[in-house]
PDB file of N, CA and C in Angstrom:
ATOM      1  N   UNK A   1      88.992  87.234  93.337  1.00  0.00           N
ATOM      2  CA  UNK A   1      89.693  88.449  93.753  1.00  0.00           C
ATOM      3  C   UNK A   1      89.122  88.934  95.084  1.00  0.00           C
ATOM      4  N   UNK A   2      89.879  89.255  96.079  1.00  0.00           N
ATOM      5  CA  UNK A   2      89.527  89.765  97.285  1.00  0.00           C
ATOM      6  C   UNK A   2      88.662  91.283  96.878  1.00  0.00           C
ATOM      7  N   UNK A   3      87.925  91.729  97.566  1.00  0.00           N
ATOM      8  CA  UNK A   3      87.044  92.971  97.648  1.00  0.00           C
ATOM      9  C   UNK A   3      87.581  93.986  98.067  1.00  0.00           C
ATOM     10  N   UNK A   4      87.600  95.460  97.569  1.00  0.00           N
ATOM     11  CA  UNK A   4      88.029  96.303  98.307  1.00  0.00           C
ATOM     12  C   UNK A   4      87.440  97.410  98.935  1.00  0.00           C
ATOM     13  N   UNK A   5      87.028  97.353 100.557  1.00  0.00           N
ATOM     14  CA  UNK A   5      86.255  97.877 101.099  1.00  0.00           C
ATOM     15  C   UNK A   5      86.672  99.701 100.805  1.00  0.00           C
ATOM     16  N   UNK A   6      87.826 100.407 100.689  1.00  0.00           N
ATOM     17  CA  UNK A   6      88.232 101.971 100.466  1.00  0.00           C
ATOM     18  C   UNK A   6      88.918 102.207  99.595  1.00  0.00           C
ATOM     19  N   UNK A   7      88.782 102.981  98.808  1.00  0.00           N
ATOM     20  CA  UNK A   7      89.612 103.528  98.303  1.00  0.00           C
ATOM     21  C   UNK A   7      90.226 105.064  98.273  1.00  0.00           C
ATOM     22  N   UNK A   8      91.601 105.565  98.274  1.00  0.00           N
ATOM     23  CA  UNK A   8      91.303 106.730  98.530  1.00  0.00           C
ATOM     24  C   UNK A   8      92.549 107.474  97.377  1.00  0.00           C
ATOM     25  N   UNK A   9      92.043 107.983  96.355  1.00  0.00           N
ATOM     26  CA  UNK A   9      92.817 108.466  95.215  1.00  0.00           C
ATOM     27  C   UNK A   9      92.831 109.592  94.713  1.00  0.00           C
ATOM     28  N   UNK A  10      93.766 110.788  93.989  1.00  0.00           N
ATOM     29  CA  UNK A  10      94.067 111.550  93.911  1.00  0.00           C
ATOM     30  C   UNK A  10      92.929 112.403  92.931  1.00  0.00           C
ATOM     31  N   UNK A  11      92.868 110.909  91.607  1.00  0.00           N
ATOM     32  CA  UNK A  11      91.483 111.633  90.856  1.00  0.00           C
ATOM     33  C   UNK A  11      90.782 110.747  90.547  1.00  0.00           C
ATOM     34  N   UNK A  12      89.793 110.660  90.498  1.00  0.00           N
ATOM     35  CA  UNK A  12      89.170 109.292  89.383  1.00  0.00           C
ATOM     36  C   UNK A  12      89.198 109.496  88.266  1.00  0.00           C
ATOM     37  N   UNK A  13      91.078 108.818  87.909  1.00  0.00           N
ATOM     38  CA  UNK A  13      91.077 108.924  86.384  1.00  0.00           C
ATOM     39  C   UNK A  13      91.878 107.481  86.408  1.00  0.00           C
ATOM     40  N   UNK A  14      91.388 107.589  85.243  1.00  0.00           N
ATOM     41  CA  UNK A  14      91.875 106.093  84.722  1.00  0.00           C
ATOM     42  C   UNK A  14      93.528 106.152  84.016  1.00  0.00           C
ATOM     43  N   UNK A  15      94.373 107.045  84.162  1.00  0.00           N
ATOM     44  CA  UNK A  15      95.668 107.104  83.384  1.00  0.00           C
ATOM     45  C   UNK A  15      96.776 106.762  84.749  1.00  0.00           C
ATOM     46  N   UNK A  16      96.129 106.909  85.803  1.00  0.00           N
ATOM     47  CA  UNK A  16      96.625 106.571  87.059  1.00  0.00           C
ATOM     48  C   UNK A  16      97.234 105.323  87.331  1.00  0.00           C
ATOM     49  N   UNK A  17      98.330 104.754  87.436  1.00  0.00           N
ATOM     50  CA  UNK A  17      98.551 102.902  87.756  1.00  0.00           C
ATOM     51  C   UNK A  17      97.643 102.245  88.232  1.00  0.00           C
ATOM     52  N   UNK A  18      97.466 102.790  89.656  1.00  0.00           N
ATOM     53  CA  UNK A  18      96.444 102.011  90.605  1.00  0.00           C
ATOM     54  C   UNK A  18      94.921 102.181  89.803  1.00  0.00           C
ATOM     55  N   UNK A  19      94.608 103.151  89.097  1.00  0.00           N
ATOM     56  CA  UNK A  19      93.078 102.898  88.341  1.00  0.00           C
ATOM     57  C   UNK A  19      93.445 101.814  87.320  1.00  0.00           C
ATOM     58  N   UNK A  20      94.332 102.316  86.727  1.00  0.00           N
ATOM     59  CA  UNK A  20      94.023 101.152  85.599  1.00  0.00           C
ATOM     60  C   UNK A  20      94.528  99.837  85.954  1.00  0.00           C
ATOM     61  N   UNK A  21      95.408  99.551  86.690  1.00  0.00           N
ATOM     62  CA  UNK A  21      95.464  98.260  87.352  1.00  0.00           C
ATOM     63  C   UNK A  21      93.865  97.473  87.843  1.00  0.00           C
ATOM     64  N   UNK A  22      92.950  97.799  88.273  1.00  0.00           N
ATOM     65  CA  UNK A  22      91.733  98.255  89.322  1.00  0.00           C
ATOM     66  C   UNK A  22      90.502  97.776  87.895  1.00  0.00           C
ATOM     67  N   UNK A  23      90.516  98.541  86.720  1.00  0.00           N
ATOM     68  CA  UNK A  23      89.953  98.566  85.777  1.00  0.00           C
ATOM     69  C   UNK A  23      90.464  97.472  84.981  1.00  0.00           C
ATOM     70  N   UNK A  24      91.749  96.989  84.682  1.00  0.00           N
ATOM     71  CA  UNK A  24      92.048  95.758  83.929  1.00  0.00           C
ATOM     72  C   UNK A  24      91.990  94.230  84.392  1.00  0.00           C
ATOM     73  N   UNK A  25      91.240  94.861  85.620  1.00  0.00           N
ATOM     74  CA  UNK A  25      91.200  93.298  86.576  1.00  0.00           C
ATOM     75  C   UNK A  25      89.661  93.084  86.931  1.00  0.00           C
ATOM     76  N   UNK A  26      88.472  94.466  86.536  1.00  0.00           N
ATOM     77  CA  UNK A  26      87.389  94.174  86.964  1.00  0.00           C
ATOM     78  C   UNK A  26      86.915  94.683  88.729  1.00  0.00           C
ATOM     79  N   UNK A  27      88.086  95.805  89.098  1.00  0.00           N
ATOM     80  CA  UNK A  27      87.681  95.732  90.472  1.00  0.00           C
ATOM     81  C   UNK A  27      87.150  96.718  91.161  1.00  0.00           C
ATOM     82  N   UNK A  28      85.792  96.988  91.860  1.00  0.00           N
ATOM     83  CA  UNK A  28      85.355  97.739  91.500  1.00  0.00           C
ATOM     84  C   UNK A  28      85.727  97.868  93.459  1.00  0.00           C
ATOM     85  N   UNK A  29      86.230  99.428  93.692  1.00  0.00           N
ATOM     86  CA  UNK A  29      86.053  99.382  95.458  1.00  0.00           C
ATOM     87  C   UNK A  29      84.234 100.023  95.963  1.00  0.00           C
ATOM     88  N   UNK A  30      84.210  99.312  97.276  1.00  0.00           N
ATOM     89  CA  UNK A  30      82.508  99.779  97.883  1.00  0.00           C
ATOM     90  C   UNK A  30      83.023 100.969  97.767  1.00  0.00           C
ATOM     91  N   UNK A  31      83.711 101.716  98.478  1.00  0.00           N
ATOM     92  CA  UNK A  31      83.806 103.032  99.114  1.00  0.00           C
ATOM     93  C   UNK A  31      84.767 103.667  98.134  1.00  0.00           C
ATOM     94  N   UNK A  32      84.808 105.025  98.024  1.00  0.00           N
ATOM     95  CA  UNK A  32      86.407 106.030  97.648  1.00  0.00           C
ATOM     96  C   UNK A  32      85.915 107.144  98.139  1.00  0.00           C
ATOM     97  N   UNK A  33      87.058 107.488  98.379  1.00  0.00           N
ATOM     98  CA  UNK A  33      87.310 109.381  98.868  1.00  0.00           C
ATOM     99  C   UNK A  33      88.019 110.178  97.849  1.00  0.00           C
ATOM    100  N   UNK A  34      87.920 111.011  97.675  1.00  0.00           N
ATOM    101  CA  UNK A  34      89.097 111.638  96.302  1.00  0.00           C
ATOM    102  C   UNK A  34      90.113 112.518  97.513  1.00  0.00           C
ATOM    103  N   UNK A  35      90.859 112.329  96.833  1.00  0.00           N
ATOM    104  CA  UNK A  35      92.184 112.862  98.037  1.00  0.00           C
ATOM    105  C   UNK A  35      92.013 114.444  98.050  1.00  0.00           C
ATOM    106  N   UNK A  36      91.244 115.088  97.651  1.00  0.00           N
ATOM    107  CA  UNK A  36      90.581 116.682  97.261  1.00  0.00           C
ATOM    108  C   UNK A  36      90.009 116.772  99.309  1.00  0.00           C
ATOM    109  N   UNK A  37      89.683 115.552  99.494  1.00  0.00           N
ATOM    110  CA  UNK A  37      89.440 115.652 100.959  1.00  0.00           C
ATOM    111  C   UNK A  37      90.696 115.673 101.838  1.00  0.00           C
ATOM    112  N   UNK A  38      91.518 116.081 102.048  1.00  0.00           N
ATOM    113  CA  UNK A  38      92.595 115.950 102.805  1.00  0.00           C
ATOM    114  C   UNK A  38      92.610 115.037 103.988  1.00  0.00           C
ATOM    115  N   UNK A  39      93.296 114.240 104.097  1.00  0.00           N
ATOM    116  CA  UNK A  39      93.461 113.151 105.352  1.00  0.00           C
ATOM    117  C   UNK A  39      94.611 113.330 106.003  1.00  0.00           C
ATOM    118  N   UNK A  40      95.095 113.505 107.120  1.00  0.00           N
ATOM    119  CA  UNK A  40      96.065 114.124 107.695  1.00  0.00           C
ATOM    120  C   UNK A  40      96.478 112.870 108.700  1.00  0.00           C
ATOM    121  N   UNK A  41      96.990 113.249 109.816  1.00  0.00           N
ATOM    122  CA  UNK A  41      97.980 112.390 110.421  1.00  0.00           C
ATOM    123  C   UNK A  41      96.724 111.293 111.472  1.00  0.00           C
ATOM    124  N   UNK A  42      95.455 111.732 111.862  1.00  0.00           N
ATOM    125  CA  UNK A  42      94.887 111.679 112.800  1.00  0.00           C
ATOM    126  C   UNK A  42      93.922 110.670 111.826  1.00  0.00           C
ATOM    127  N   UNK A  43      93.530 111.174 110.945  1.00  0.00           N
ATOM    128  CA  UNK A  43      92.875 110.231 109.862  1.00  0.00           C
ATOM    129  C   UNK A  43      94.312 108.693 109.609  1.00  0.00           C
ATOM    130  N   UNK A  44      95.383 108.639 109.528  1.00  0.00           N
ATOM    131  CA  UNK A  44      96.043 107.389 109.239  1.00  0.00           C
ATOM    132  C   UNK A  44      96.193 106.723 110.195  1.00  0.00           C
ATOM    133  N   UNK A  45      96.148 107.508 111.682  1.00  0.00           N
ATOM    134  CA  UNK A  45      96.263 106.408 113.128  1.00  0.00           C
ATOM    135  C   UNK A  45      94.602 105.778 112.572  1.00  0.00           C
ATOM    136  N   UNK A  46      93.668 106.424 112.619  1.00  0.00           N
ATOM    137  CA  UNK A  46      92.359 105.512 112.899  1.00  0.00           C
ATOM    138  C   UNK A  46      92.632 104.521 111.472  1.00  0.00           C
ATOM    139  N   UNK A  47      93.238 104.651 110.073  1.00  0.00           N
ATOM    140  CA  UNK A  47      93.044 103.679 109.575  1.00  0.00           C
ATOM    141  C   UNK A  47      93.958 102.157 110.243  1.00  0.00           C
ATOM    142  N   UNK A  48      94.960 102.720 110.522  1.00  0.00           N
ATOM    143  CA  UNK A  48      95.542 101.596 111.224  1.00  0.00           C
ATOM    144  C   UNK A  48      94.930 101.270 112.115  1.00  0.00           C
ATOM    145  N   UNK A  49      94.164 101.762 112.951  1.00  0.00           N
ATOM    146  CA  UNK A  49      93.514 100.909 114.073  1.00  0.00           C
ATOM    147  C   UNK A  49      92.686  99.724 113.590  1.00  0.00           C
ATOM    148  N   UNK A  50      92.229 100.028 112.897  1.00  0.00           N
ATOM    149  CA  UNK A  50      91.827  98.317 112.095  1.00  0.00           C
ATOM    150  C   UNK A  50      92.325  97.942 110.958  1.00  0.00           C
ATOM    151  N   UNK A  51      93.887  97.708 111.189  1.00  0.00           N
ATOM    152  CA  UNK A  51      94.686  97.042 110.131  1.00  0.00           C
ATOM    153  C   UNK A  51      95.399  96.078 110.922  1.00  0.00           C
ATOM    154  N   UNK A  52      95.515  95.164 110.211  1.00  0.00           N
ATOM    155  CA  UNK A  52      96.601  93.850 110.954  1.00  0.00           C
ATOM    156  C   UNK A  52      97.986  93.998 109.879  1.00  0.00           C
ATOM    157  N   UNK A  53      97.809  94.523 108.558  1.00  0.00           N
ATOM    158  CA  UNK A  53      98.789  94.431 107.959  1.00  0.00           C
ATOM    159  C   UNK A  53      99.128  95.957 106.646  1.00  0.00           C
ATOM    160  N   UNK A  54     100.335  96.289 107.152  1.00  0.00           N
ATOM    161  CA  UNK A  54     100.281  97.476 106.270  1.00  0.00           C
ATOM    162  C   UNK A  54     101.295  97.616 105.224  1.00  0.00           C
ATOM    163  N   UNK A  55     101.149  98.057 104.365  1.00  0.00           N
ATOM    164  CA  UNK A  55     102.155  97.808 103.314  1.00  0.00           C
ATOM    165  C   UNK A  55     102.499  99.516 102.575  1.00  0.00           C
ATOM    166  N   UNK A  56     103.716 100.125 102.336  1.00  0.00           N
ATOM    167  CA  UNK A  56     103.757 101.064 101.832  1.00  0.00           C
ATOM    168  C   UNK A  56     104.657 101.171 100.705  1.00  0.00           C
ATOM    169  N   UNK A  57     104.086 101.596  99.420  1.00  0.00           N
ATOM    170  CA  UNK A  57     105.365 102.042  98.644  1.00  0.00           C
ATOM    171  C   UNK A  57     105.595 102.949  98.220  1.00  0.00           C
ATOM    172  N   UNK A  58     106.906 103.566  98.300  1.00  0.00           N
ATOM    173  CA  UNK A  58     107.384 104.500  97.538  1.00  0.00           C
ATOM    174  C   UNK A  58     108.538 104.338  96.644  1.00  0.00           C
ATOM    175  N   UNK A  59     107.943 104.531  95.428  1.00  0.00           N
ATOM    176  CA  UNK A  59     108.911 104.037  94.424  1.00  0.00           C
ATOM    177  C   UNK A  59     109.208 102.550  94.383  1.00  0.00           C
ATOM    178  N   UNK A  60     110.707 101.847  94.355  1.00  0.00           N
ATOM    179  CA  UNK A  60     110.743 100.734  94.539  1.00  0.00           C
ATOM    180  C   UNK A  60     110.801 100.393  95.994  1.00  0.00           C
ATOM    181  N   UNK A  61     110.755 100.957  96.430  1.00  0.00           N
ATOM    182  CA  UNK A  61     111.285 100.644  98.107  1.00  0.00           C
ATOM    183  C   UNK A  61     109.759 100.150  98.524  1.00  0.00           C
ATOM    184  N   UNK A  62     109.568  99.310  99.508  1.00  0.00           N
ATOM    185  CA  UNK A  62     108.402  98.285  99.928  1.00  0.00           C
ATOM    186  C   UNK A  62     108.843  98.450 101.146  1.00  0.00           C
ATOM    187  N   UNK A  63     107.784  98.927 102.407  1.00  0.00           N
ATOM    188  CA  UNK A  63     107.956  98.438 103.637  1.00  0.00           C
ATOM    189  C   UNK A  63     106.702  98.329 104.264  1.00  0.00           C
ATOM    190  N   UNK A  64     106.855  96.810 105.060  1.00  0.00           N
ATOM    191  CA  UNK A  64     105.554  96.341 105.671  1.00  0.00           C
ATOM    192  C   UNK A  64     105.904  96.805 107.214  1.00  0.00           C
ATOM    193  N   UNK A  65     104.750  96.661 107.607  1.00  0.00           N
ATOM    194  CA  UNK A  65     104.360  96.698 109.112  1.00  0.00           C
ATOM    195  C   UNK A  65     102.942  95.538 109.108  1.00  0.00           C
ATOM    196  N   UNK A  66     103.239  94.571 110.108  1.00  0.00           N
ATOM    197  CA  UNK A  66     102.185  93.824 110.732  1.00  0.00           C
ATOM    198  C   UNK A  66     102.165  94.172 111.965  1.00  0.00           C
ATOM    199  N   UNK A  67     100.905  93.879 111.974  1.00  0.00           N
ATOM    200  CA  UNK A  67      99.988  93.968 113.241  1.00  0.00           C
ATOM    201  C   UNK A  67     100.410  95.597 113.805  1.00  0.00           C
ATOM    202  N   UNK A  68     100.349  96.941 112.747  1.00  0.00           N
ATOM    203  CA  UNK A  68     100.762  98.393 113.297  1.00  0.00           C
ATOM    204  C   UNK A  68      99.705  98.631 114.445  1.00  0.00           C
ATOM    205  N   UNK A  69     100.244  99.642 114.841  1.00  0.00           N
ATOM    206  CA  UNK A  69      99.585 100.059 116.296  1.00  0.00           C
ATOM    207  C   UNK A  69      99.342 101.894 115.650  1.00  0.00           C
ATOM    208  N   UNK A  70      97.946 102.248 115.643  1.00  0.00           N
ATOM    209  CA  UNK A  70      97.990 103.883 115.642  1.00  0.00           C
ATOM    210  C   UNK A  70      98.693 104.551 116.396  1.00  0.00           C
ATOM    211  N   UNK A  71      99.758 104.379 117.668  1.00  0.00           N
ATOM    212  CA  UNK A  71     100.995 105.072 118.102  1.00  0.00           C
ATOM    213  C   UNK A  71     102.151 104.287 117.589  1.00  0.00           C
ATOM    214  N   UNK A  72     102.065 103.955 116.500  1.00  0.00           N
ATOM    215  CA  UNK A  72     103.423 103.369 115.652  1.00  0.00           C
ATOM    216  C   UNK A  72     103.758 104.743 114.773  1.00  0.00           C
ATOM    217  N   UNK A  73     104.148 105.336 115.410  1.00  0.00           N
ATOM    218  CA  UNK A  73     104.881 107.247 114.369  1.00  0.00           C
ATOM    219  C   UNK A  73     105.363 106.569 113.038  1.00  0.00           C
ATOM    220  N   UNK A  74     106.217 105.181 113.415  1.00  0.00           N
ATOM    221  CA  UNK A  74     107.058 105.071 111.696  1.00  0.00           C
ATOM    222  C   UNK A  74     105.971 104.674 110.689  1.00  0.00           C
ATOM    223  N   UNK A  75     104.881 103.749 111.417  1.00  0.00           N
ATOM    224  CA  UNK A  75     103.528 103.502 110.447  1.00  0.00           C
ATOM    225  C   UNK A  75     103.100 104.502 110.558  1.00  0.00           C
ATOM    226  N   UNK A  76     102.245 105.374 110.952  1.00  0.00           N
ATOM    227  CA  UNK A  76     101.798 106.337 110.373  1.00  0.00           C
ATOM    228  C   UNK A  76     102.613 107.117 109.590  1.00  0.00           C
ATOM    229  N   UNK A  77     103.782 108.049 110.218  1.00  0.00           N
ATOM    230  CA  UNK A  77     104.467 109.004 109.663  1.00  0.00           C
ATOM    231  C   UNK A  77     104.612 108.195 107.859  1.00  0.00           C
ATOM    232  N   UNK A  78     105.081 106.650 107.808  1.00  0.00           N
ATOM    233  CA  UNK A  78     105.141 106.089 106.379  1.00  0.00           C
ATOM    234  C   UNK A  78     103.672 106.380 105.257  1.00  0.00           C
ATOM    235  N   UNK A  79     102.433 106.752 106.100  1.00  0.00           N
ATOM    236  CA  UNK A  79     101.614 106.634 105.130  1.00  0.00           C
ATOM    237  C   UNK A  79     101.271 108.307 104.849  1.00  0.00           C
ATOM    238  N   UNK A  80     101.925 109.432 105.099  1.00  0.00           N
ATOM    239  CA  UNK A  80     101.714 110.232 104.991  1.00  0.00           C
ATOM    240  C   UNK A  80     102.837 110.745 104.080  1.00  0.00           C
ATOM    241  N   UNK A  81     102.744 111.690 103.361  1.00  0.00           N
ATOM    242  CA  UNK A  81     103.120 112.745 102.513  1.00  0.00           C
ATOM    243  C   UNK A  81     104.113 113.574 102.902  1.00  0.00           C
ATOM    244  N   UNK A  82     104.809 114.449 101.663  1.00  0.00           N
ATOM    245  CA  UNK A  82     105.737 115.707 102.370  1.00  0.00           C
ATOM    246  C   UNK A  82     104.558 116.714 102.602  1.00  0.00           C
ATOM    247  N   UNK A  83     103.570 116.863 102.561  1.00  0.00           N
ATOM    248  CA  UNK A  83     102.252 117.865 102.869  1.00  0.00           C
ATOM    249  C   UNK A  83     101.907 117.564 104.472  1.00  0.00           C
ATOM    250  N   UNK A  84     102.299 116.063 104.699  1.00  0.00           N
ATOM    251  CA  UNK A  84     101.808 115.915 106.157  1.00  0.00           C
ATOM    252  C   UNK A  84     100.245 115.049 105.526  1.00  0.00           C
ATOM    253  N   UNK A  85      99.577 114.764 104.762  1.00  0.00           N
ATOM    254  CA  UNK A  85      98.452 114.573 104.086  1.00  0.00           C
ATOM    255  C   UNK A  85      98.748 113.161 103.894  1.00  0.00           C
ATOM    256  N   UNK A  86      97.283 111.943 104.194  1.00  0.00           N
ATOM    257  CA  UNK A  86      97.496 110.896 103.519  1.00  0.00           C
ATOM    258  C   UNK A  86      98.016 110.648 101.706  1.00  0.00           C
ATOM    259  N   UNK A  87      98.920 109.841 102.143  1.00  0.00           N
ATOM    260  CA  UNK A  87      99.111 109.561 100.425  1.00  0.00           C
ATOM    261  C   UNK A  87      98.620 108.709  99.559  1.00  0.00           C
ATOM    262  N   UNK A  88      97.775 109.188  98.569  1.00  0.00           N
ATOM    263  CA  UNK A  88      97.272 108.592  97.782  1.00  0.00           C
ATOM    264  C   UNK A  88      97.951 108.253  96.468  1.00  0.00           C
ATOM    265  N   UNK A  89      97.513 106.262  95.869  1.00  0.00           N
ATOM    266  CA  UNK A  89      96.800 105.703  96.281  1.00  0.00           C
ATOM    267  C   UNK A  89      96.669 105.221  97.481  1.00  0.00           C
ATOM    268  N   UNK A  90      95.291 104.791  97.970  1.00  0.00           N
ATOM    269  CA  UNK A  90      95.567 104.001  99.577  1.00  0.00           C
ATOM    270  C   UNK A  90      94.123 103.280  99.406  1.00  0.00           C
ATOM    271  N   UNK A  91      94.646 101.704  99.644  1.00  0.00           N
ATOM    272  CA  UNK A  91      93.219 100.806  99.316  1.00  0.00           C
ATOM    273  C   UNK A  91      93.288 100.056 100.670  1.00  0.00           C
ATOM    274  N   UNK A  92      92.246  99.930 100.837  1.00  0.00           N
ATOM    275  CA  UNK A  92      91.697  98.763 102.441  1.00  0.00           C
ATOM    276  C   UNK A  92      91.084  97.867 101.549  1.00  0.00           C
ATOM    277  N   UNK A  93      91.528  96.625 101.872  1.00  0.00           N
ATOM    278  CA  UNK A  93      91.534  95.546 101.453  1.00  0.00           C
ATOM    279  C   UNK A  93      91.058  94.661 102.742  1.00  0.00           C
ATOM    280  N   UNK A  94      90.148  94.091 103.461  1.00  0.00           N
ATOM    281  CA  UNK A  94      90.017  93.358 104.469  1.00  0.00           C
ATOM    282  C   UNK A  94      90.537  94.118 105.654  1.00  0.00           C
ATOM    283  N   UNK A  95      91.891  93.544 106.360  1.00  0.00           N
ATOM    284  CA  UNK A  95      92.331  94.225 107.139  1.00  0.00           C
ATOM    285  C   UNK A  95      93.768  94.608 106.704  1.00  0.00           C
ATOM    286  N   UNK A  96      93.869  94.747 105.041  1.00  0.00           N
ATOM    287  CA  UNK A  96      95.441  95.132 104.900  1.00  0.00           C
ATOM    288  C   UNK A  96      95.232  96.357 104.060  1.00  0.00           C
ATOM    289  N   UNK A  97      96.531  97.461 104.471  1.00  0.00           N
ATOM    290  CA  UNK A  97      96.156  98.356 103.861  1.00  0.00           C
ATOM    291  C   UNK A  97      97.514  98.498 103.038  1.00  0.00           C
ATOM    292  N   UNK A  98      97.120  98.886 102.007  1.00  0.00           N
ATOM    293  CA  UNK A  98      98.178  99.065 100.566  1.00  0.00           C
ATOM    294  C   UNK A  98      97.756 100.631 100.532  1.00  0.00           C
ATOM    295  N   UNK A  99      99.512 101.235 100.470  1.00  0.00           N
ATOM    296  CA  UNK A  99      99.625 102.879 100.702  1.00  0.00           C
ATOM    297  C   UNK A  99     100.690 103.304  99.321  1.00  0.00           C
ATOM    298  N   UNK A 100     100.286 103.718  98.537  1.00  0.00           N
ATOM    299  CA  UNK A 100     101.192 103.864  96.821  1.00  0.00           C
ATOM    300  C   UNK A 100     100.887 102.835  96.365  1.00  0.00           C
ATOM    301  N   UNK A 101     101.916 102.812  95.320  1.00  0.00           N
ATOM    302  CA  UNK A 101     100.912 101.882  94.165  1.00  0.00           C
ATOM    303  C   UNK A 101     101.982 100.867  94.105  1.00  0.00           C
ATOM    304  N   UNK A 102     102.067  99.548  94.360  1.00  0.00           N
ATOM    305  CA  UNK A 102     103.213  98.717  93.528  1.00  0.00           C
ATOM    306  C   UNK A 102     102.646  97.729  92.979  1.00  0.00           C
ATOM    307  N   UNK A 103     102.348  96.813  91.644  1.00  0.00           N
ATOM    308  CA  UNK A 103     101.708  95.950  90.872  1.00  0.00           C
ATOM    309  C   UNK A 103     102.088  95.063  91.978  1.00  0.00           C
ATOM    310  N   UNK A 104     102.986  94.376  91.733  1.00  0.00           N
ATOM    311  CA  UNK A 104     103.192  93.238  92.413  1.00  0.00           C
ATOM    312  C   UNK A 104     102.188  92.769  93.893  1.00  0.00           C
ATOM    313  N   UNK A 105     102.353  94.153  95.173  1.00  0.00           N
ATOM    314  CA  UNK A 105     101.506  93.604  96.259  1.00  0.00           C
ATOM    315  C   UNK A 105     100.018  93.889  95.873  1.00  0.00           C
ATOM    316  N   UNK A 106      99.801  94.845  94.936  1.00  0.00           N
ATOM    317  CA  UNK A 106      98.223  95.311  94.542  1.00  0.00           C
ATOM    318  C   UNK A 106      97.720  93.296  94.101  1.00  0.00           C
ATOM    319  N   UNK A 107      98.863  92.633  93.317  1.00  0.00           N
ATOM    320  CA  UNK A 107      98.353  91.378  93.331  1.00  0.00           C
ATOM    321  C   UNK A 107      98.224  90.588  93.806  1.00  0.00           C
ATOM    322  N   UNK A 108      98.850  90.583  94.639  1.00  0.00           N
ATOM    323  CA  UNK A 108      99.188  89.611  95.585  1.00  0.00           C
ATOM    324  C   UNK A 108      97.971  89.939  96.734  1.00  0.00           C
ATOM    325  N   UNK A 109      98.146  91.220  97.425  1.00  0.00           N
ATOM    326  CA  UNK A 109      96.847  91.303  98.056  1.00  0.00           C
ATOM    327  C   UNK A 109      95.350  90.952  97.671  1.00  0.00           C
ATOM    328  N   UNK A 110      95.395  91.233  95.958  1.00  0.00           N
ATOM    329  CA  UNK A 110      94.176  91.350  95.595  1.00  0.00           C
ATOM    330  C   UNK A 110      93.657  89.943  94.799  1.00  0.00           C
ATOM    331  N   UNK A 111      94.767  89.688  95.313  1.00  0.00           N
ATOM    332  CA  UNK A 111      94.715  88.080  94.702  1.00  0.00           C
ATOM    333  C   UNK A 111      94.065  87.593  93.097  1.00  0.00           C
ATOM    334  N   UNK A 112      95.011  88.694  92.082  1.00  0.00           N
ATOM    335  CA  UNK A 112      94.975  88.553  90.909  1.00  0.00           C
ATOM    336  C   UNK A 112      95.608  87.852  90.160  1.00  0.00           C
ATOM    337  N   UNK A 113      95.012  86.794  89.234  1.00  0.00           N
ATOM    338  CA  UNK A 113      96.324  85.782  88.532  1.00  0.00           C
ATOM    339  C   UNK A 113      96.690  86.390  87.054  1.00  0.00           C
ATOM    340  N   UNK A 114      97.392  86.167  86.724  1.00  0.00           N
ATOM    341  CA  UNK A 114      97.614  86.484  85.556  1.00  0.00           C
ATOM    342  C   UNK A 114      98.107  88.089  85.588  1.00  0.00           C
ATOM    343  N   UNK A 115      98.978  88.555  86.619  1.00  0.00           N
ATOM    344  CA  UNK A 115      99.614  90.048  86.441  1.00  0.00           C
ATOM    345  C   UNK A 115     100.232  90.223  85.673  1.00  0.00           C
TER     346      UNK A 115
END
């Protein structure tokens, strides 16, 4: 399973998708922030500045951006909230960042067999 250098989530609770996805696979991230810290628009350009690949979901809808640029408004503006606030979940994975929760790329990124 790939490593996950951030995590940044609403609570550390385990009734959450992305926790218990995270917990049924063994995966433990170096870093988390609890989203109690507010991350705003200026905080998602610098995460993209070291991302090559970004992935966002809301709901069923999936949209990537490779290789985003922190003056990419539709990548950023996508990883932010109706608050204007990063949206959590949001995991850094190497250089890809997964923004909401969808099983499928959480596996695929995280390179889990058996989803």
């Amino acid at each position: 399973a790939a490593k996950i250098d951030w995590y940044y989530t609403a609570r550390l609770n385990e009734l959450y998708p992305s926790a218990k996805f995270l917990d049924a696979h063994g995966l433990e991230p170096a870093d988390r922030t609890p989203a109690s810290r507010k991350l705003g628009h200026d905080d998602a350009a610098q995460l993209i500045a070291g991302a090559h690949r970004l992935v966002v979901a809301k709901g069923k809808k999936i949209t990537e951006f490779e290789s985003p640029s922190p003056e990419d408004e539709a990548a950023v503006t996508a990883m932010l909230g109706p608050t204007g606030n990063l949206r959590a979940p949001t995991l850094r994975v190497g250089k890809t960042l997964l923004v909401g929760f969808n099983e499928e790329r959480y596996a695929e990124t995280l390179r889990v067999l058996g989803r």
